[in-house]
PDB file of N, CA and C in Angstrom:
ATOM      1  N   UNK A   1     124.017 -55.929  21.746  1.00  0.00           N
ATOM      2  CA  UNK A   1     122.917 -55.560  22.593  1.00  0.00           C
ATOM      3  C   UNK A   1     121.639 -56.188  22.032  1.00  0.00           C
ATOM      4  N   UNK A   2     121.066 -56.876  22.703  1.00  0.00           N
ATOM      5  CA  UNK A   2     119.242 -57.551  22.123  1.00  0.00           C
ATOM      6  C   UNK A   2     118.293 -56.438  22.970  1.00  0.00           C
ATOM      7  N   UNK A   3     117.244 -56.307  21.624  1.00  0.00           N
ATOM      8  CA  UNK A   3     116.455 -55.597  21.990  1.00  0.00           C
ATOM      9  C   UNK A   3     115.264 -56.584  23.153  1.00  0.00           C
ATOM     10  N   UNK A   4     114.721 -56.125  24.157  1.00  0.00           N
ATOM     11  CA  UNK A   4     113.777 -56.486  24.418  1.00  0.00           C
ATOM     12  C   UNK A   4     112.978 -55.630  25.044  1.00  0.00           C
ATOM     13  N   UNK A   5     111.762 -55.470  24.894  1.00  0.00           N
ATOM     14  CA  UNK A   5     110.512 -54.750  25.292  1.00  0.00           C
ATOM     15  C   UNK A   5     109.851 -55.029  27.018  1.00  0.00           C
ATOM     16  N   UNK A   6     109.655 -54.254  27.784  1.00  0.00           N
ATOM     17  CA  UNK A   6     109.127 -54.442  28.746  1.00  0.00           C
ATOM     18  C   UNK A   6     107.453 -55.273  28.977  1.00  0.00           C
ATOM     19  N   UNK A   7     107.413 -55.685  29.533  1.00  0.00           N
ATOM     20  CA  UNK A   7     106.018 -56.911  29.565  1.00  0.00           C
ATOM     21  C   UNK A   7     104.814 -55.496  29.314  1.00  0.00           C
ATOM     22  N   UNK A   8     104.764 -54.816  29.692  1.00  0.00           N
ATOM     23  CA  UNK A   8     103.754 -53.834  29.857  1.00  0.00           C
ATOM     24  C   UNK A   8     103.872 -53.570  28.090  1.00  0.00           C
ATOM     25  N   UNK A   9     104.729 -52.766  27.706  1.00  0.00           N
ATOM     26  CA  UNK A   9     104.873 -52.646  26.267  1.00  0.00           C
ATOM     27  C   UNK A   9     104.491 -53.760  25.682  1.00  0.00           C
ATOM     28  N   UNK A  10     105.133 -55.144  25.220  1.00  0.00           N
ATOM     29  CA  UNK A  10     104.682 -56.142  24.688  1.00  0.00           C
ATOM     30  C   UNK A  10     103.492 -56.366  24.501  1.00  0.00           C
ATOM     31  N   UNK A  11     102.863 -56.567  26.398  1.00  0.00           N
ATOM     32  CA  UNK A  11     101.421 -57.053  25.760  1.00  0.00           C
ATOM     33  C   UNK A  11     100.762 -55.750  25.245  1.00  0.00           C
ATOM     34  N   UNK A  12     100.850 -54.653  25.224  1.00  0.00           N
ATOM     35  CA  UNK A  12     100.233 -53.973  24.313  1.00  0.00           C
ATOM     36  C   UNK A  12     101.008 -53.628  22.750  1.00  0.00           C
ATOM     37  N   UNK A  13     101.462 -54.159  22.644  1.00  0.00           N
ATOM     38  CA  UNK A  13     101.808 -54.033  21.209  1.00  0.00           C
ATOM     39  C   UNK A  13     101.662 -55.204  20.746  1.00  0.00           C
ATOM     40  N   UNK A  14     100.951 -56.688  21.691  1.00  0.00           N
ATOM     41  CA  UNK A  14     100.432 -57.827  20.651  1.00  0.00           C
ATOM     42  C   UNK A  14      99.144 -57.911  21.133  1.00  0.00           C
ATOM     43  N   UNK A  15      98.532 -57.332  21.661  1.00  0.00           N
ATOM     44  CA  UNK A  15      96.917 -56.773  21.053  1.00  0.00           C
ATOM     45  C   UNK A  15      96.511 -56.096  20.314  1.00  0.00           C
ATOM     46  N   UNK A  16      97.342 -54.870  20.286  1.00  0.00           N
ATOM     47  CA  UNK A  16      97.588 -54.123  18.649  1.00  0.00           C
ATOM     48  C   UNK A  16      97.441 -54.961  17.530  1.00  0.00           C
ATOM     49  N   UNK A  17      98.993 -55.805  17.361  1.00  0.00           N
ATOM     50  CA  UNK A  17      98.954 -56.517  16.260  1.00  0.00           C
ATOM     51  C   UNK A  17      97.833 -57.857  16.256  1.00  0.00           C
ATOM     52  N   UNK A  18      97.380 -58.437  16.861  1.00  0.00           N
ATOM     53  CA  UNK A  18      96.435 -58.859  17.043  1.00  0.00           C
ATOM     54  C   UNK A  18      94.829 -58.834  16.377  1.00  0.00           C
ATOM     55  N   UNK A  19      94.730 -57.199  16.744  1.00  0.00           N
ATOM     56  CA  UNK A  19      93.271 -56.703  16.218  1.00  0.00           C
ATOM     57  C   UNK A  19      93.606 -56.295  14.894  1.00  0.00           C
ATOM     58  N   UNK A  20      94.856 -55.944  14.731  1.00  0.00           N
ATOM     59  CA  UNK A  20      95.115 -54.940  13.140  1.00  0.00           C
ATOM     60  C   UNK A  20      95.193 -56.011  12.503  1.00  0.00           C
ATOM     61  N   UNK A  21      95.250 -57.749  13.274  1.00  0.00           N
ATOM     62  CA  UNK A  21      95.741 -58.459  11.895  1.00  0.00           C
ATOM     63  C   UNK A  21      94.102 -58.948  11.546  1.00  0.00           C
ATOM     64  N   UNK A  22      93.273 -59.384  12.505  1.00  0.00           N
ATOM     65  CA  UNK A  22      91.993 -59.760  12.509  1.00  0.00           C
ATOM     66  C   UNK A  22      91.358 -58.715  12.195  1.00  0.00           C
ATOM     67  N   UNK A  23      91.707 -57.594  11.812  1.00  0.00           N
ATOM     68  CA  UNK A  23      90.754 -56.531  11.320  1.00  0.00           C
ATOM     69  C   UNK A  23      91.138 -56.591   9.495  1.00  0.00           C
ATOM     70  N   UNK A  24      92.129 -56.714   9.540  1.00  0.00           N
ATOM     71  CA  UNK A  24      92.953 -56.995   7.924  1.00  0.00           C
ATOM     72  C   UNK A  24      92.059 -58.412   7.251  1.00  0.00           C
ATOM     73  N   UNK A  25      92.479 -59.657   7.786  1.00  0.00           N
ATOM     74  CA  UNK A  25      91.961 -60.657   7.218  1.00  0.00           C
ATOM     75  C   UNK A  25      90.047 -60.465   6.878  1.00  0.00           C
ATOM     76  N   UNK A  26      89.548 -59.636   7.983  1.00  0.00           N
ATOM     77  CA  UNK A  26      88.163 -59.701   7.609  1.00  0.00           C
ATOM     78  C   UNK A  26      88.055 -58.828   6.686  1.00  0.00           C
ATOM     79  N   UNK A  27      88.585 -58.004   6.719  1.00  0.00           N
ATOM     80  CA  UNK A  27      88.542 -57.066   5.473  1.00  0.00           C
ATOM     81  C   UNK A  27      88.749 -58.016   4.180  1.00  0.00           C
ATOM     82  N   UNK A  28      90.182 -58.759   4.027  1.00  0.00           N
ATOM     83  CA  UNK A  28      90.477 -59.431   2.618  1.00  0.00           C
ATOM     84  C   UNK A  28      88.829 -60.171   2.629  1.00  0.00           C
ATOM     85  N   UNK A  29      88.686 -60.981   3.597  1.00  0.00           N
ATOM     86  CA  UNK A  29      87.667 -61.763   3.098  1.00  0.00           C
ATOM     87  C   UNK A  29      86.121 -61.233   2.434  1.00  0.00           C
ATOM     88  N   UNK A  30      85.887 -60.071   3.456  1.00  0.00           N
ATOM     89  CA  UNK A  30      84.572 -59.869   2.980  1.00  0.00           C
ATOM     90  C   UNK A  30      84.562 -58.298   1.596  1.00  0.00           C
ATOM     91  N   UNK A  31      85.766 -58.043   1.472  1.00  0.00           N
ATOM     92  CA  UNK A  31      85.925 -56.452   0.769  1.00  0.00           C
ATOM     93  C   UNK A  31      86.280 -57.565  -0.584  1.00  0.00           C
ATOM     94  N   UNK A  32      86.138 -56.633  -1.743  1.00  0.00           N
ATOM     95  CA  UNK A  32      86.718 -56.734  -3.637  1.00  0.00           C
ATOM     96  C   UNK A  32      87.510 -58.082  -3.712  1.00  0.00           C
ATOM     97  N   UNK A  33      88.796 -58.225  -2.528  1.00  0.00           N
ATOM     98  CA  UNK A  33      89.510 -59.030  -2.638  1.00  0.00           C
ATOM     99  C   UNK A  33      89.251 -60.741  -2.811  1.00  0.00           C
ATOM    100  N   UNK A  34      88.246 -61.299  -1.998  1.00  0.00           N
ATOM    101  CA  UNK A  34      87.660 -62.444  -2.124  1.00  0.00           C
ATOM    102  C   UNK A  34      88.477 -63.196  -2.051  1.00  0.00           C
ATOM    103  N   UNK A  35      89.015 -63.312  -0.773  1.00  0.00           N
ATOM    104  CA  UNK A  35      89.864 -64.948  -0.651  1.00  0.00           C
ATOM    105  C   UNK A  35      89.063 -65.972   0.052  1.00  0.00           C
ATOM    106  N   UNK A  36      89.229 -67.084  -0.055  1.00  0.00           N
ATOM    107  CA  UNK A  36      88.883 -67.784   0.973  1.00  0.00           C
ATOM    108  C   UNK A  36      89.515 -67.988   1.954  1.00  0.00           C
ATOM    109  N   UNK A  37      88.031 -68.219   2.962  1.00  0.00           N
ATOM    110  CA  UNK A  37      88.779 -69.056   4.490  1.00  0.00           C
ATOM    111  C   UNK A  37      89.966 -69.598   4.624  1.00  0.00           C
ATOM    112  N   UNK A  38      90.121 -70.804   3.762  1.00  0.00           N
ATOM    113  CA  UNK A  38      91.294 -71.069   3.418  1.00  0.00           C
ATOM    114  C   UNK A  38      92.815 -70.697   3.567  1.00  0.00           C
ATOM    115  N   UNK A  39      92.570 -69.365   2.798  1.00  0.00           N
ATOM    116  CA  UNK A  39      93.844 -68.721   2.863  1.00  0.00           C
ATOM    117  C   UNK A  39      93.704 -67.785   3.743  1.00  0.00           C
ATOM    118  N   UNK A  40      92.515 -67.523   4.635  1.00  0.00           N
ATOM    119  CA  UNK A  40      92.767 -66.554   5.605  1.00  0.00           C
ATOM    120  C   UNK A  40      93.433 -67.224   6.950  1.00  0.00           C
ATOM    121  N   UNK A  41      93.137 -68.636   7.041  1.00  0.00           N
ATOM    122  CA  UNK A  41      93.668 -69.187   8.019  1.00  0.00           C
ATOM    123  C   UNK A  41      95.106 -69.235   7.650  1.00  0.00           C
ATOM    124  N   UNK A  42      95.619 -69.418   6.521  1.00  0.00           N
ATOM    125  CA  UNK A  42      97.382 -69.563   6.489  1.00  0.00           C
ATOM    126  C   UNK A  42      97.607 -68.452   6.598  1.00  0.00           C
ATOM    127  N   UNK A  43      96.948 -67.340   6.163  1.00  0.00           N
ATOM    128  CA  UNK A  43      97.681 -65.852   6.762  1.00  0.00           C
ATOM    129  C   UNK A  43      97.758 -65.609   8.405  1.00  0.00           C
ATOM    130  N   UNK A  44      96.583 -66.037   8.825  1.00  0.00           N
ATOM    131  CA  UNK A  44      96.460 -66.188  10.413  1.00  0.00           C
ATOM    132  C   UNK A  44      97.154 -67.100  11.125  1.00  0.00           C
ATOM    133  N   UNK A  45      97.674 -68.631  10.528  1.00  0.00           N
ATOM    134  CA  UNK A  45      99.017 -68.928  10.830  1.00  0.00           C
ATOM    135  C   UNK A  45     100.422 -68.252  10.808  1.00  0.00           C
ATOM    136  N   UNK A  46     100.411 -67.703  10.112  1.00  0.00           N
ATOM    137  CA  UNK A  46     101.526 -66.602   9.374  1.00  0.00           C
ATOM    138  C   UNK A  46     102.115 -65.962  10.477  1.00  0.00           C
ATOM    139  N   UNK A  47     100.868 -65.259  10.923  1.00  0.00           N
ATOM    140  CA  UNK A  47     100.861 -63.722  11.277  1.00  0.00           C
ATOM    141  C   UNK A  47     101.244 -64.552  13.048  1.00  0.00           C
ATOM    142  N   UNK A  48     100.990 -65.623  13.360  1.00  0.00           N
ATOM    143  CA  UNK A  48     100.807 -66.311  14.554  1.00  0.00           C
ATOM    144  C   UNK A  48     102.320 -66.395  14.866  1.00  0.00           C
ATOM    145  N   UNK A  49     102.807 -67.320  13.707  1.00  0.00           N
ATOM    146  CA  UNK A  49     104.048 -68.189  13.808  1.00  0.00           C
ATOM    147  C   UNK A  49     105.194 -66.338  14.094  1.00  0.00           C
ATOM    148  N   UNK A  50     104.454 -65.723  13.486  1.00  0.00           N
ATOM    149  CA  UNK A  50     105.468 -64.646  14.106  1.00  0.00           C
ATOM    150  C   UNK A  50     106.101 -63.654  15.093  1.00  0.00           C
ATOM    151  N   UNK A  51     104.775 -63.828  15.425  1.00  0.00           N
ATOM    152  CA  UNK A  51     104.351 -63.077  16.889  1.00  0.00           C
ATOM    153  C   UNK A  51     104.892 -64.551  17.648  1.00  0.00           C
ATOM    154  N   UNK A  52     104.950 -65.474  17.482  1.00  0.00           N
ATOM    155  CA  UNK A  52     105.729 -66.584  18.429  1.00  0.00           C
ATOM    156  C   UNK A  52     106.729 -66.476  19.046  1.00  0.00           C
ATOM    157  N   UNK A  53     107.450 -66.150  17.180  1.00  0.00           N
ATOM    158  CA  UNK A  53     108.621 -66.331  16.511  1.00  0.00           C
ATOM    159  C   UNK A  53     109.664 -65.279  17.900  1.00  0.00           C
ATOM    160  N   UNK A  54     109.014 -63.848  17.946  1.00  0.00           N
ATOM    161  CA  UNK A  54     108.843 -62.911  18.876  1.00  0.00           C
ATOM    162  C   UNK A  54     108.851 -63.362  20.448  1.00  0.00           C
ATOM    163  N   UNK A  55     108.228 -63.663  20.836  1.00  0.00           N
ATOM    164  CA  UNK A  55     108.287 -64.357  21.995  1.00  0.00           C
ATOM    165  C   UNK A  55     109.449 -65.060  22.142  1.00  0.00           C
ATOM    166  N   UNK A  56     109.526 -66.217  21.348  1.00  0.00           N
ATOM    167  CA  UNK A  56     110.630 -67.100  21.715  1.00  0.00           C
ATOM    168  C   UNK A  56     111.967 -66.649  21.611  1.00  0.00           C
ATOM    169  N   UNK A  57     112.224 -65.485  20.996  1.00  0.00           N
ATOM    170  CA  UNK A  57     113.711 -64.766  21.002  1.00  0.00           C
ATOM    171  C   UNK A  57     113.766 -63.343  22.228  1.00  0.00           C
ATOM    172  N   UNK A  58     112.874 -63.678  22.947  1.00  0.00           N
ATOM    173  CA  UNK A  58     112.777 -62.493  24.355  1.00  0.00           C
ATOM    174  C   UNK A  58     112.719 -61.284  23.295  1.00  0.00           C
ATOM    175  N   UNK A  59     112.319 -60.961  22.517  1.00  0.00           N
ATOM    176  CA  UNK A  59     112.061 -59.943  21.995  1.00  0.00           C
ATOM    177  C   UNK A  59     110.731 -59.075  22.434  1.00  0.00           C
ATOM    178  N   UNK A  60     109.995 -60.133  22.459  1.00  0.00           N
ATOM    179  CA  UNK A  60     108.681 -59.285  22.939  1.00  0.00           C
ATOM    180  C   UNK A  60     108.321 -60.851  24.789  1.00  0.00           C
ATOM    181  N   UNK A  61     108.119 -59.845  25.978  1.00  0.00           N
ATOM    182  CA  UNK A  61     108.284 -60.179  26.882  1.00  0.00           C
ATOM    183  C   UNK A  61     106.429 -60.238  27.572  1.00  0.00           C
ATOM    184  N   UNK A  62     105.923 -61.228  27.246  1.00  0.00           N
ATOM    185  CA  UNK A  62     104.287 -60.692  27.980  1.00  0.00           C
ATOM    186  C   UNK A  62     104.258 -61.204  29.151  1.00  0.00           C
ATOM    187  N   UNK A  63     103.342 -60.799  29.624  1.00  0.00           N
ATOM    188  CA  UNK A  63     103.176 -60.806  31.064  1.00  0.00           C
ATOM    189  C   UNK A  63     101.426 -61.083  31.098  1.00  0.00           C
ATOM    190  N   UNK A  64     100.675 -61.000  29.915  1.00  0.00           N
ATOM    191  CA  UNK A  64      99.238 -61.151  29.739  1.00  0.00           C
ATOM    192  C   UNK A  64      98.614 -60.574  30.569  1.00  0.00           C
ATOM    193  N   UNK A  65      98.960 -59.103  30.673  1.00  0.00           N
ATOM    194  CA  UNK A  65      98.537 -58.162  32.027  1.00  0.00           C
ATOM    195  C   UNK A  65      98.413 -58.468  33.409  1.00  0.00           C
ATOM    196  N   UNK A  66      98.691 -59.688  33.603  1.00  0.00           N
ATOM    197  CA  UNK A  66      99.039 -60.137  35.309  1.00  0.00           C
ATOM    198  C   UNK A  66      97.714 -61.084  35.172  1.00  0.00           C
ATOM    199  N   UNK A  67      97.432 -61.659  34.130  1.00  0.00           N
ATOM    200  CA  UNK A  67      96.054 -62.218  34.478  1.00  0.00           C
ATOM    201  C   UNK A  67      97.039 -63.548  35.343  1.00  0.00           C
ATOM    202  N   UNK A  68      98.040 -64.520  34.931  1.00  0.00           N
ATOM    203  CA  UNK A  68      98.165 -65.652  35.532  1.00  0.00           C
ATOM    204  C   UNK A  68      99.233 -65.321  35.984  1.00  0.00           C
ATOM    205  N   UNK A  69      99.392 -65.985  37.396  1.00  0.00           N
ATOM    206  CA  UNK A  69     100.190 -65.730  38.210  1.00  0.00           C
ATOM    207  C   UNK A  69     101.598 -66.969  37.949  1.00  0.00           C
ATOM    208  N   UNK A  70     102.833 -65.920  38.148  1.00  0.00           N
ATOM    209  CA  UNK A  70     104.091 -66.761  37.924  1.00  0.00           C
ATOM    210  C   UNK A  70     103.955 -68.237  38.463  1.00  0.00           C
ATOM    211  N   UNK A  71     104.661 -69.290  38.269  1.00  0.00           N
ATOM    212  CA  UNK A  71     105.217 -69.823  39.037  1.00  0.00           C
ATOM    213  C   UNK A  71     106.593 -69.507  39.864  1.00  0.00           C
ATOM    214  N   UNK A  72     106.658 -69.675  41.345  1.00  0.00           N
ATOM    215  CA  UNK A  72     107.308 -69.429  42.008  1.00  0.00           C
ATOM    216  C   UNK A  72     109.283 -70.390  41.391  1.00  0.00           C
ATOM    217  N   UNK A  73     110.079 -69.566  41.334  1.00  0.00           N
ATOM    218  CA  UNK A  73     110.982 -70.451  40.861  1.00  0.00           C
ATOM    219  C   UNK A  73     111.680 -71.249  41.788  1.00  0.00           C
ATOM    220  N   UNK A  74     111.526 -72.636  42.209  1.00  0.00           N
ATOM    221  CA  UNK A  74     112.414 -73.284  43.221  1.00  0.00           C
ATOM    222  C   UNK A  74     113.969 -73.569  43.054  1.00  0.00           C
ATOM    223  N   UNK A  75     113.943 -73.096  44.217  1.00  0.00           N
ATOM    224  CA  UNK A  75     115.883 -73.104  44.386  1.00  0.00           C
ATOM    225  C   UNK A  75     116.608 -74.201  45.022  1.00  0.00           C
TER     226      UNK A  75
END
C-alpha cells in the first residue's frame, strides 16, 4: 500500500514545512549559532531537495490551492 496525502492536506503540510524551515534557518543565522549564508542556503537546498523528493514519489499530492488551473488531459 503507498501512502499518499490528499492535495488539500499536502499543500498544507508544505506551507507548514515551509515556514518552520524559514523560520529555523533565520533563527540559526541571526541567534548564538552564527552560520553563514552560505550554509543556510545548503540547508535550504536540503530541506528543498526533500520536499521534492516528496512530490516526485506521489507522496505528497499539491494542488497549490487551485491557484493554476489543470491542463485538460487529451485523449
Amino acid at each position: 500500500m503507498k501512502l499518499s496525502l490528499s492535495p488539500l492536506l499536502s499543500d498544507i503540510l508544505i506551507s507548514i514545512y515551509v515556514v518552520v524551515t524559514l523560520f529555523l534557518r533565520i533563527q540559526f543565522e541571526y541567534n548564538n549559532y552564527a552560520i553563514s549564508a552560505g550554509y543556510s542556503l545548503v540547508i535550504g537546498l536540503c530541506c528543498v531537495a526533500f520536499l521534492w523528493s516528496l512530490i516526485k514519489l506521489k507522496v505528497l499530492n499539491p494542488n497549490w490551492f487551485g491557484l493554476f488551473n489543470p491542463k485538460p488531459k487529451k485523449s
